[in-house]
Protein backbone atom coordinates (compact mmCIF):
# COMPACT_ATOMS: atom_id res chain seq x y z
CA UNK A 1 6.03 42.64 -7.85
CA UNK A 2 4.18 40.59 -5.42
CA UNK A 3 4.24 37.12 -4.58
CA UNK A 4 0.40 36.06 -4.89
CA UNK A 5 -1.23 32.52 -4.41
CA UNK A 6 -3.39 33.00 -7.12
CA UNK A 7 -4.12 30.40 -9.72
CA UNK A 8 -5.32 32.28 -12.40
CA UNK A 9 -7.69 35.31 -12.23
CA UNK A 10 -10.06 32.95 -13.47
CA UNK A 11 -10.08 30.67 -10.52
CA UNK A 12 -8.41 31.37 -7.58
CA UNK A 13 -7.91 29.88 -4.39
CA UNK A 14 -11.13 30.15 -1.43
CA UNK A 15 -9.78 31.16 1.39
CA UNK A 16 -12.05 31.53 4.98
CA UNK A 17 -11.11 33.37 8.06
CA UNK A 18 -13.43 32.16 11.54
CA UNK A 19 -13.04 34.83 13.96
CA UNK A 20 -14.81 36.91 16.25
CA UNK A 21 -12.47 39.62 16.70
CA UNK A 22 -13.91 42.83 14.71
CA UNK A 23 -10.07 44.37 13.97
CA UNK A 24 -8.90 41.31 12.06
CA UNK A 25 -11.86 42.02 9.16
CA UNK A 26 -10.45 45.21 7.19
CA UNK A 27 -6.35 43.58 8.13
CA UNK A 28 -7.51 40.44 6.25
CA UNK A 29 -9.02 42.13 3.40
CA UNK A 30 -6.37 44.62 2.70
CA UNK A 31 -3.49 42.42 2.28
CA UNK A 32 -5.37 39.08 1.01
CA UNK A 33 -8.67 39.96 -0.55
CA UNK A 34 -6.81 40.95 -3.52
CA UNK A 35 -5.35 37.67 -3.96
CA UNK A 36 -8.22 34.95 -2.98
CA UNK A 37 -11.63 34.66 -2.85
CA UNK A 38 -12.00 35.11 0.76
CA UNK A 39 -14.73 35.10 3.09
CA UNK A 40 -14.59 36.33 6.98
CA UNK A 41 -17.34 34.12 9.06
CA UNK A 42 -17.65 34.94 12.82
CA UNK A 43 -18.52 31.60 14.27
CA UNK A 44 -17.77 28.10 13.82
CA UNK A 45 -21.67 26.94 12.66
CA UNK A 46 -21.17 29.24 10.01
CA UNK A 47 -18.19 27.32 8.87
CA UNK A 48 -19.47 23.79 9.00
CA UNK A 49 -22.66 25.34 7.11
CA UNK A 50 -20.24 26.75 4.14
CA UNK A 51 -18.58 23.68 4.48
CA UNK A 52 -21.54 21.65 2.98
CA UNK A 53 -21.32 23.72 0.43
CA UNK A 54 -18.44 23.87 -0.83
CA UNK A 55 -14.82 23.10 0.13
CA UNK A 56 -12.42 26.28 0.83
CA UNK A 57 -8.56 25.66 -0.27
CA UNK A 58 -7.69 27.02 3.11
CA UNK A 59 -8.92 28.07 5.98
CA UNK A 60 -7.56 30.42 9.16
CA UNK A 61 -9.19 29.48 12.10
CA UNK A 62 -9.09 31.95 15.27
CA UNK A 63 -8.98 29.16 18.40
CA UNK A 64 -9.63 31.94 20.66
CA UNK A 65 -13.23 32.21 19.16
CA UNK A 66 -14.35 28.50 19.31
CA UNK A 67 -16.21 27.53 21.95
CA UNK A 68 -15.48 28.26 25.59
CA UNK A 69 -11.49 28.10 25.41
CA UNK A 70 -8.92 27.55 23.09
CA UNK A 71 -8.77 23.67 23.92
CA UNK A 72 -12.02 23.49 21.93
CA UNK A 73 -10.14 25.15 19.21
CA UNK A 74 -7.76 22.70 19.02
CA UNK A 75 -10.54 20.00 19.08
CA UNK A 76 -12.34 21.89 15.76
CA UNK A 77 -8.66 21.94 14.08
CA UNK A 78 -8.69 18.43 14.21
CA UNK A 79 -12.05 17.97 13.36
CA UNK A 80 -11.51 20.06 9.74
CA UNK A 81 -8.36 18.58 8.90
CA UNK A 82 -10.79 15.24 9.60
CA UNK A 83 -13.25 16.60 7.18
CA UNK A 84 -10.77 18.20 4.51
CA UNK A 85 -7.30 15.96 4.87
CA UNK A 86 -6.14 18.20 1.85
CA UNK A 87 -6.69 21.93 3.93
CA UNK A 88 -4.54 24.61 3.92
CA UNK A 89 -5.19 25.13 7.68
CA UNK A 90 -4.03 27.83 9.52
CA UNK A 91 -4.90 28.65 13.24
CA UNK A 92 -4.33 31.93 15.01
CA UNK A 93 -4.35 32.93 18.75
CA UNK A 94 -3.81 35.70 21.49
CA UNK A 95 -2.14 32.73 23.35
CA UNK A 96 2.03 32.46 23.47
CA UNK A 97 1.36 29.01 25.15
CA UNK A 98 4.29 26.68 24.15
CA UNK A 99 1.94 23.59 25.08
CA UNK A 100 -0.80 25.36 23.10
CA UNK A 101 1.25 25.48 19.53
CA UNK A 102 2.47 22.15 20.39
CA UNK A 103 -1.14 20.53 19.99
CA UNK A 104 -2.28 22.62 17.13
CA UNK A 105 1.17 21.12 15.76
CA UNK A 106 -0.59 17.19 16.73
CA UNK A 107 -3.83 18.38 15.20
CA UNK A 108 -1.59 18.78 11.49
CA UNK A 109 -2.09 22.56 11.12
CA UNK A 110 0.41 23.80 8.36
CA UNK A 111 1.01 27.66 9.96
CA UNK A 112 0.35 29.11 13.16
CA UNK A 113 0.23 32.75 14.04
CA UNK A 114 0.50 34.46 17.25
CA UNK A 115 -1.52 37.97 17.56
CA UNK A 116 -0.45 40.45 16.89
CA UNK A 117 -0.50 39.32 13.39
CA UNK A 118 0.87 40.70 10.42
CA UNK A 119 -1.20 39.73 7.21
CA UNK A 120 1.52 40.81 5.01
CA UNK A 121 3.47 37.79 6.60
CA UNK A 122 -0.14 35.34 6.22
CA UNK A 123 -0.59 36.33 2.59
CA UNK A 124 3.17 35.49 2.00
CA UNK A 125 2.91 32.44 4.03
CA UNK A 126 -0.17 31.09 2.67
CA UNK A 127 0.33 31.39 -0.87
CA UNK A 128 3.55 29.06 -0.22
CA UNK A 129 1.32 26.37 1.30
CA UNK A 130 -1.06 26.60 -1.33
CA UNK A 131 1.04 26.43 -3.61
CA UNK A 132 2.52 23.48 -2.39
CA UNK A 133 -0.53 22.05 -1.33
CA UNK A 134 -1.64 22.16 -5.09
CA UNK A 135 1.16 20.66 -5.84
CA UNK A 136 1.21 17.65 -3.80
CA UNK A 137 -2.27 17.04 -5.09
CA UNK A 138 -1.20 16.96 -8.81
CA UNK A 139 1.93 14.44 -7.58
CA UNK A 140 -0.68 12.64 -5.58
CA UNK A 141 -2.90 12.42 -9.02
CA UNK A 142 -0.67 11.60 -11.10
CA UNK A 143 0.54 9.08 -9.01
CA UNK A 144 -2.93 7.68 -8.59
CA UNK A 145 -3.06 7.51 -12.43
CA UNK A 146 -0.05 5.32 -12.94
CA UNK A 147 -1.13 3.02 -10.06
CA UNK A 148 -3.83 2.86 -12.14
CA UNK A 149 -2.08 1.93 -15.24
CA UNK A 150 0.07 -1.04 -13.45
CA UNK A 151 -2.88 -2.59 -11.44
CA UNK A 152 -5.51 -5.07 -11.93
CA UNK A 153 -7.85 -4.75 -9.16
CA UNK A 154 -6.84 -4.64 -6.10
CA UNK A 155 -3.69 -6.02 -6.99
CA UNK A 156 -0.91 -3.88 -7.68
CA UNK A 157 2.05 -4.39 -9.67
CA UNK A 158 3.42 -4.67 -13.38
CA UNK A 159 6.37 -7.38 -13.06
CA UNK A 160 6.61 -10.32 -16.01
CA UNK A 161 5.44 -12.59 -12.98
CA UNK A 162 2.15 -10.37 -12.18
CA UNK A 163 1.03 -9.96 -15.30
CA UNK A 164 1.04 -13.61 -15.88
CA UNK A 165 -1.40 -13.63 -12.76
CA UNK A 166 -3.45 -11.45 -14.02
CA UNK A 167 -3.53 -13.35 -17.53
CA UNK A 168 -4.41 -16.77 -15.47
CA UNK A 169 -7.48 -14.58 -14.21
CA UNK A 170 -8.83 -13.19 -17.38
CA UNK A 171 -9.00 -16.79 -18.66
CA UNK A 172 -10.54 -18.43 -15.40
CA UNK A 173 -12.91 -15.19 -14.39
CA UNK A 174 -15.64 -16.43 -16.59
CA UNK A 175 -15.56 -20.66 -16.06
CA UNK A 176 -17.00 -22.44 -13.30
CA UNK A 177 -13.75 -24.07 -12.82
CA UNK A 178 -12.25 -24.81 -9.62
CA UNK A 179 -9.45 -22.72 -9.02
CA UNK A 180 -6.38 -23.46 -6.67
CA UNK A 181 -4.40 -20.43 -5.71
CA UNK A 182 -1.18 -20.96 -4.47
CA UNK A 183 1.58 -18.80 -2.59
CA UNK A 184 3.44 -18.33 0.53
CA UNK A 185 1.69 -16.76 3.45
CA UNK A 186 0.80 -12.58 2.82
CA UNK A 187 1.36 -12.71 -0.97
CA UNK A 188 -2.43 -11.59 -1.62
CA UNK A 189 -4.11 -15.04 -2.51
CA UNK A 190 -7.67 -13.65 -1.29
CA UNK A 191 -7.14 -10.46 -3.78
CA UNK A 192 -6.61 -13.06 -6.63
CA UNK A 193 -9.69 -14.73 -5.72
CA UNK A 194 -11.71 -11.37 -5.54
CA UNK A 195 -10.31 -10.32 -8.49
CA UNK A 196 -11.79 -13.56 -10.52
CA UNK A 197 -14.95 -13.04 -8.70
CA UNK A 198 -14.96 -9.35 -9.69
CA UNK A 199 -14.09 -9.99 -13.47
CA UNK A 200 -16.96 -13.19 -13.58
CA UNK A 201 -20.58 -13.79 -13.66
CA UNK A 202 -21.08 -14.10 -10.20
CA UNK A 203 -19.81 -11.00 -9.24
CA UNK A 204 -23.12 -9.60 -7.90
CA UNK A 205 -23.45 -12.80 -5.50
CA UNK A 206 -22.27 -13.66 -2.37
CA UNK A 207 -18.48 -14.24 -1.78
CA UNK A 208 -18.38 -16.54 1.38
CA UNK A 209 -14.61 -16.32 2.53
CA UNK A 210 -12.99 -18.50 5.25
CA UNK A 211 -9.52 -18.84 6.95
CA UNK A 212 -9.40 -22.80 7.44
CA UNK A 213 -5.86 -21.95 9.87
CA UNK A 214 -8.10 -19.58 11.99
CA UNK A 215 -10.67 -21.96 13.45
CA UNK A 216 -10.27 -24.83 15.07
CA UNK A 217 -11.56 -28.21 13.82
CA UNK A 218 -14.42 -28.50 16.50
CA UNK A 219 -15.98 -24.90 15.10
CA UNK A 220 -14.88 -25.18 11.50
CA UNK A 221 -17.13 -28.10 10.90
CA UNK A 222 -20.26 -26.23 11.99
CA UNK A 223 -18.69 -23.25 10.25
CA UNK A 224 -18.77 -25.14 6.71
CA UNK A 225 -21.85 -27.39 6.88
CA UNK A 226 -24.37 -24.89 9.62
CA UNK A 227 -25.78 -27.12 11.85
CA UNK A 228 -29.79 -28.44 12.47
CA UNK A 229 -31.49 -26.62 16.19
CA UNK A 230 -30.37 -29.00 19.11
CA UNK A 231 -27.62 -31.00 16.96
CA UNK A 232 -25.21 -30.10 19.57
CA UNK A 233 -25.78 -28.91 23.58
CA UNK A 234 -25.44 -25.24 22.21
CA UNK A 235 -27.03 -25.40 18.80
CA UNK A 236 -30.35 -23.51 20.29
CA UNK A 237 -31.37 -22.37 16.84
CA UNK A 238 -30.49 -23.91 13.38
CA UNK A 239 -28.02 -22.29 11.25
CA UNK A 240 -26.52 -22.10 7.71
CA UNK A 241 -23.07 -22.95 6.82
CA UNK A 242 -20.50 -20.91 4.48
CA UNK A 243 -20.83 -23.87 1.98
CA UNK A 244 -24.80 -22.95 2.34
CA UNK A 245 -24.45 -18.95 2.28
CA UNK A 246 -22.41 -19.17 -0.77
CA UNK A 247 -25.39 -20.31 -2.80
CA UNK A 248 -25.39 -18.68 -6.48
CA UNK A 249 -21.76 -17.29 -5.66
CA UNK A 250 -18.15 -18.61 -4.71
CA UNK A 251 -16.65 -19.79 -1.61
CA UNK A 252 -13.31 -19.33 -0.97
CA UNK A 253 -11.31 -21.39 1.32
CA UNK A 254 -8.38 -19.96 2.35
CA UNK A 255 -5.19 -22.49 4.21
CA UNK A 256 -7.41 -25.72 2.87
CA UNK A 257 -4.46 -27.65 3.31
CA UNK A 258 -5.19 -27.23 7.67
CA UNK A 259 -8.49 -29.34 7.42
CA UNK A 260 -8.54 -32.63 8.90
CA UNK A 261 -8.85 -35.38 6.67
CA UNK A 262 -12.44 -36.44 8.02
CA UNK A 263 -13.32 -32.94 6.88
CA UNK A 264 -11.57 -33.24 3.77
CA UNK A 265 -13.77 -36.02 3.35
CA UNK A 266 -16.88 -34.67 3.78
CA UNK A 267 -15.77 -31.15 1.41
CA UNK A 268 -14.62 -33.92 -1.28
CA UNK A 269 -18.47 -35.41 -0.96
CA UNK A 270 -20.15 -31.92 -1.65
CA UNK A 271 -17.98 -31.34 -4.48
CA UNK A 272 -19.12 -34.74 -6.28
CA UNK A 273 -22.68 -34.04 -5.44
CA UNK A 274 -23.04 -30.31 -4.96
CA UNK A 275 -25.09 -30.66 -1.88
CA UNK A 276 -24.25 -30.14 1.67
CA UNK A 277 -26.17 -31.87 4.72
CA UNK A 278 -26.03 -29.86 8.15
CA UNK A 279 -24.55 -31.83 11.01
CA UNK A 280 -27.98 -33.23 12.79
CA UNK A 281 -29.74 -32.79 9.42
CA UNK A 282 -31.03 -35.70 7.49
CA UNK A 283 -31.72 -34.40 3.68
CA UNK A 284 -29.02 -32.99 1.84
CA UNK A 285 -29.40 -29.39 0.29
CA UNK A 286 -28.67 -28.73 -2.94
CA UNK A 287 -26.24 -25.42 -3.50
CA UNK A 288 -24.48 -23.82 -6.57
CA UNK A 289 -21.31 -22.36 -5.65
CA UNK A 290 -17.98 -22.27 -7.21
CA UNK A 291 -14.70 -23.07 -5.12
CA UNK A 292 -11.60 -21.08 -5.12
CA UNK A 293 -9.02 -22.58 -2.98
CA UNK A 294 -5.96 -21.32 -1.26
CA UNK A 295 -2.76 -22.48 -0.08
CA UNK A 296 0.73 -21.80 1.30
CA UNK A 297 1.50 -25.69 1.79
CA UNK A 298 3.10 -28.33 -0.67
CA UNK A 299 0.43 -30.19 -1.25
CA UNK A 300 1.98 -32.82 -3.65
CA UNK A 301 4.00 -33.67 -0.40
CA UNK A 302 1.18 -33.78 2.45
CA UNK A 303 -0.70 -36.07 -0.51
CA UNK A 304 2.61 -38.28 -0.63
CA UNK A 305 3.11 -38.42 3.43
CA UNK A 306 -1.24 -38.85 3.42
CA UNK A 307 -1.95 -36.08 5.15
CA UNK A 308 -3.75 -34.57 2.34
CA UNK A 309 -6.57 -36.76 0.87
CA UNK A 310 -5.19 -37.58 -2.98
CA UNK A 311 -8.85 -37.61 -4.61
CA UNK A 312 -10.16 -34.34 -2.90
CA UNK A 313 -6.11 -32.68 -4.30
CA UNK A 314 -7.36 -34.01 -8.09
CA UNK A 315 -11.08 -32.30 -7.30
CA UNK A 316 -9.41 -29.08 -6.27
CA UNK A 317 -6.51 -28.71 -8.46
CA UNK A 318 -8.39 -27.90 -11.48
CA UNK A 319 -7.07 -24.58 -12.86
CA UNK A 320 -3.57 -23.83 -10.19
CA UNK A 321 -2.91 -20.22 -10.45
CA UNK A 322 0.67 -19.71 -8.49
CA UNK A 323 0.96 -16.10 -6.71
CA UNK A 324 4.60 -15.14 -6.96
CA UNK A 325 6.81 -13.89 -3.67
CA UNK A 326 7.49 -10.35 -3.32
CA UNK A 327 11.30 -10.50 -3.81
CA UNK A 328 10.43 -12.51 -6.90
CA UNK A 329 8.30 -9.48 -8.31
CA UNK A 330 11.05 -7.65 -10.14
CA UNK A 331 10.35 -3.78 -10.07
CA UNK A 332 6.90 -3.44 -8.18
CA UNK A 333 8.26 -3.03 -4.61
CA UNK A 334 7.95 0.94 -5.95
CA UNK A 335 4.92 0.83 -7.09
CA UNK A 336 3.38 -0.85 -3.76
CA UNK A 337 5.21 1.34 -1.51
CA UNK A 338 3.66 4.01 -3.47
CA UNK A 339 0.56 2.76 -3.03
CA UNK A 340 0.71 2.24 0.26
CA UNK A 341 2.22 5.48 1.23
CA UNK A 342 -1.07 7.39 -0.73
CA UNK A 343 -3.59 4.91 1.45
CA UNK A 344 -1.83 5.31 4.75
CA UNK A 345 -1.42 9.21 4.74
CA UNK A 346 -5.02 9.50 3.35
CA UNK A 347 -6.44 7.83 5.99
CA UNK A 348 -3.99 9.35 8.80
CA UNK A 349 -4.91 13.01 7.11
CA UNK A 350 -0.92 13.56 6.61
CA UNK A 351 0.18 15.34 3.40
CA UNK A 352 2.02 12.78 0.71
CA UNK A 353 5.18 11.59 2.22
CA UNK A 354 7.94 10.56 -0.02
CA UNK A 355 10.65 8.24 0.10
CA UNK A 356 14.05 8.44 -0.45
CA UNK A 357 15.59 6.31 -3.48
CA UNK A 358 18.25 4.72 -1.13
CA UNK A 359 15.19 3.46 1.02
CA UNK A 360 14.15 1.93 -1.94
CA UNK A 361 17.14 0.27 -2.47
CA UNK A 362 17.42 -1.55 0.44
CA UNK A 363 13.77 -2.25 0.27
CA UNK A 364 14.69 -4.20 -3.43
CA UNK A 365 17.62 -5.86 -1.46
CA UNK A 366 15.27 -7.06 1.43
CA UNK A 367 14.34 -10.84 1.06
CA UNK A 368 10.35 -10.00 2.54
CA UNK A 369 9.69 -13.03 4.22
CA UNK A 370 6.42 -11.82 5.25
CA UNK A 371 5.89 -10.90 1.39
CA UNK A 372 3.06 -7.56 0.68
CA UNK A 373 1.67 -7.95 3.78
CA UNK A 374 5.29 -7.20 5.82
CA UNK A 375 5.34 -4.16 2.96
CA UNK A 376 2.18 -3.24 3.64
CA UNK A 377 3.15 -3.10 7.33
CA UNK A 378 5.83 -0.94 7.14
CA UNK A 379 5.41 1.27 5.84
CA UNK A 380 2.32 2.00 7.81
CA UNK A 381 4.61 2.59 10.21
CA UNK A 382 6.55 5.01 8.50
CA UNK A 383 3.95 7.00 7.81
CA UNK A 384 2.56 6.98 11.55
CA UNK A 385 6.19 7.11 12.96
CA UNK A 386 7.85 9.81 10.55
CA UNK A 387 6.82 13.74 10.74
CA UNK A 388 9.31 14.43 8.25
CA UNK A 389 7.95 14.47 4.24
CA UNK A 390 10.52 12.83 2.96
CA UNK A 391 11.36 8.92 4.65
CA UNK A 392 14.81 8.23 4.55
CA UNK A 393 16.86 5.22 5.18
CA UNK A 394 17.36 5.86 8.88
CA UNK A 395 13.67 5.35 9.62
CA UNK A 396 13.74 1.58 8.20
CA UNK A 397 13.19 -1.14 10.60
CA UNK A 398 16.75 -2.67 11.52
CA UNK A 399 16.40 -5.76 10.69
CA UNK A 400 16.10 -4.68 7.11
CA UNK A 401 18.98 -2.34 7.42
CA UNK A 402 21.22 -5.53 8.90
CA UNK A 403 19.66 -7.65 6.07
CA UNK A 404 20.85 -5.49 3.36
CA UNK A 405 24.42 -4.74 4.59
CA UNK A 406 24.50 -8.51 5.14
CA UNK A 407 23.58 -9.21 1.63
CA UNK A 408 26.06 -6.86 0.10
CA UNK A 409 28.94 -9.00 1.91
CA UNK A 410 27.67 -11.89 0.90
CA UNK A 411 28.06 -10.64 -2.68
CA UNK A 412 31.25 -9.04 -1.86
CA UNK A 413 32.59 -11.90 0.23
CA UNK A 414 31.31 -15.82 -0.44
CA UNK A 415 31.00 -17.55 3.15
CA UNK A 416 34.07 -19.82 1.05
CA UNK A 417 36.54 -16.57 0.90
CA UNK A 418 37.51 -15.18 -2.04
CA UNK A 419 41.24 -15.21 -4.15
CA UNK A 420 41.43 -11.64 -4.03
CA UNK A 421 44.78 -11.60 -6.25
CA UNK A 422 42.65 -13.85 -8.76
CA UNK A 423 39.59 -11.39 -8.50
CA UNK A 424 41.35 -8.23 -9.80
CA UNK A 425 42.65 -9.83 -12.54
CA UNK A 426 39.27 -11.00 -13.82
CA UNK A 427 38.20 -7.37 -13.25
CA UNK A 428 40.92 -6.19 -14.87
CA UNK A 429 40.40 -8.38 -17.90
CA UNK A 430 36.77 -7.26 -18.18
CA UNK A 431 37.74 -3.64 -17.88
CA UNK A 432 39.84 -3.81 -20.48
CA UNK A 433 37.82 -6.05 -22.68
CA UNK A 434 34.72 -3.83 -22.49
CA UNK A 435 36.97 -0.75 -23.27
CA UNK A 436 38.23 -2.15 -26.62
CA UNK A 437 34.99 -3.45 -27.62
CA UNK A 438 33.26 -0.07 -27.05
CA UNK A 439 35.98 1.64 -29.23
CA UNK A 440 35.87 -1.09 -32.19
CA UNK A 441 39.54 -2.06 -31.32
CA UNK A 442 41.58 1.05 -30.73
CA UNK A 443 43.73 1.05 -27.76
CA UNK A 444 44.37 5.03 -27.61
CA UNK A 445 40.60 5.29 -27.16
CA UNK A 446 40.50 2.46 -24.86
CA UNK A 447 43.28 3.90 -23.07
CA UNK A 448 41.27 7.49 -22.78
CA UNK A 449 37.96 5.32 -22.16
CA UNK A 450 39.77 4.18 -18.64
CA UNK A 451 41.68 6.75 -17.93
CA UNK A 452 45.26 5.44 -18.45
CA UNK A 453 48.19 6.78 -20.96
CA UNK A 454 48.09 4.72 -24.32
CA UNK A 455 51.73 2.88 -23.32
CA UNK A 456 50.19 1.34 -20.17
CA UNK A 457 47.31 0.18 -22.30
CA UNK A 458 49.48 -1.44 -24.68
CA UNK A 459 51.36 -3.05 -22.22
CA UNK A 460 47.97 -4.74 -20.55
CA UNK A 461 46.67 -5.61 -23.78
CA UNK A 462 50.37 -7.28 -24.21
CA UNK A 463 49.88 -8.96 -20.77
CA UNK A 464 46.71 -10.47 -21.88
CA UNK A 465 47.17 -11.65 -25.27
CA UNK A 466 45.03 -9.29 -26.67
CA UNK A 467 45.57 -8.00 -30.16
């Protein structure tokens, strides 16, 4: 019985050949027309116009045929896996060029054949990569759907300390309140505020987001409050501040805690009076915005030490919603990485990569100091660094691989030392403990429960005062 790539008879997979050599027709459709729908095109613009169409599950592209030379071949490989990131793509050539295979290789096509071919081989071949391709889509999917399930926005994750974010938004999404986010630096303070912009009334109006860190204090002034023509020697035309462009919608302040106090000053007056005047401008403007504020800085502590003006902390510390570290977020590092890994090998057209469950391990044991956004980054590079579909722990950065050894000594070893004599006798005790609990008292099926003859047990049970 043959091995087929068909689905069902119902639907089965499309499968195009491009080539302009005659003999390949009746080889093609003797050994895989009775498997697949498949069409034989003779030229590349007949491809691209099926391809508007409708969307083959594979195609097997001659690079002998395209253009002038095979290079271009190699250049239209690219191009379709491009266009169709979840191809079956096959080329085929008259060339034995080693550097040739090796770019069709770069350009991500799953088979290459070298003439002459033998379609009993493809049809073998192909049906594997469908297959597989098919089902990398359904993992992808399914995938996709439990993202889905344990993500609220653009935020992703399902931890006791999420959720309670995402419960702080529900209630705030709909107020005019002033909301103070609060986290260290790449925990995803900007998705919160999206997400209560999203969820509330003025979703459909502008969102006027600024990095107060990323300017400095001679452009972030003009940045906030626009500026009237000739206010300044380059202020040749007048123009409108964020405060001003977030008119009917929210303005979101990112690192608030960085603005000088004689701009914290002049926020805390537009706040009181909902009206901003543009530096050289005499009448003040009235706008209706709401404020969603950001920060990575103790701001109790820059109010005590004054660097932080105490009235404008009151005006802005309305509703505090406080974003949670990564390594605090017990159980989504999986679900991120996940995430990541289906955005990164999307966009790079690379087939779903997994990850080993040791990677993931020392992923949990990793401290993150650079929180989603050091997550985010990595594996990014795992995907654009790794050919092989499955990441394992040797492809981690090193310093994570040093930080997790590290932090299994620590656990193992206290910087203090440890009584080691001391130490096996508590584990011993707790061994033996647990045994005779789990067997309601019986110290023959304690005794087979570790492993030792009954006598010995007796004699540790003895040892230990235990009855």
């Amino acid at each position: 019985m043959r091995n087929t790539g068909a689905r069902t008879l119902a639907s089965r997979y499309n499968v195009v050949i491009v080539t302009g050599d005659e003999l390949v027709r009746p080889e093609a459709e003797t050994y895989l027309a009775p498997d697949y729908d498949l069409r034989v095109l003779q030229t590349w613009d007949e491809l691209l116009a099926l391809i508007k169409k409708q969307s083959p599950d594979a195609i097997l592209l001659d690079i002998d045929t395209v253009g002038e030379d095979s290079e271009q071949g190699i250049t239209a490989l690219a191009e379709l896996r491009s266009f169709l990131p979840d191809l079956v793509l096959v080329a085929l050539t008259r060339s034995e060029s080693r550097g040739l295979r090796h770019k069709a290789i770069d350009a991500t096509v799953d088979q290459y054949f070298v003439a002459p071919i033998n379609f009993e081989e493809v049809r073998i071949v192909l049906g594997r990569a469908l297959e597989k391709r098919t089902a990398e889509i359904d993992y992808r999917r399914r995938q996709e759907e439990e993202a889905e399930r344990e993500s609220f926005g653009e935020l992703i994750g399902a931890s006791e300390a999420m959720r309670r974010v995402y419960e702080a938004i529900t209630r705030v999404a709909d107020s005019n309140s002033t909301v103070l986010i609060r986290g260290e630096s790449g925990t995803g303070k900007e998705l919160v505020a999206r997400a209560i912009v999203t969820m509330g009334p003025r979703a459909q109006k502008p969102f006027i987001s600024i990095n107060c860190a990323a300017l400095p204090e001679n452009l972030i002034e003009t940045e906030l409050f626009g500026h009237e023509k000739g206010a300044f020697t380059d202020a040749k035309e007048a123009r409108a501040g964020h405060i001003e462009l977030a008119h009917t919608g929210t303005l979101f302040l990112d690192e608030i805690a960085t603005l000088g106090l004689a701009l914290q000053s002049k926020l805390l007056r537009v706040l009181e009076d909902r009206a901003v005047t543009r530096i050289g401008g005499k009448t003040a403007k009235k706008i209706d915005f709401r404020l969603i504020a950001a920060t990575n800085e103790d701001l109790e502590n820059l109010v005590h030490t004054g660097r932080f003006r105490e009235d404008l902390y009151y005006r802005i510390n309305v509703v505090p919603i406080s974003l949670p570290a990564l390594r605090d977020r017990q159980g989504d590092i999986p679900l991120l990485v996940g995430h990541f890994l289906r955005l990164y090998c999307r966009s790079n057209g690379k087939p779903l990569k997994q990850v080993d469950p040791e990677v993931l391990a020392v992923m949990e044991d990793y401290s993150w100091p650079g929180n989603v956004r050091e997550l985010e980054n990595v594996v990014q590079r795992l995907v654009l660094m790794n050919d092989s579909a499955v990441i394992s722990v040797k492809s981690l950065p090193q310093q994570m691989l040093v930080a997790s050894n590290a932090s299994q000594e620590a656990i193992l070893i206290p910087e203090e030392g440890v009584d080691f004599d001391a130490e096996m006798e508590r584990i011993e005790l707790a061994y033996i403990t647990a045994a005779l609990h789990r067997t309601g008292g019986k110290k023959s099926a304690a005794a087979a429960l570790l492993r030792i003859d009954a006598q010995r047990m007796k004699y540790l049970c003895r040892k230990r005062n235990l009855a």
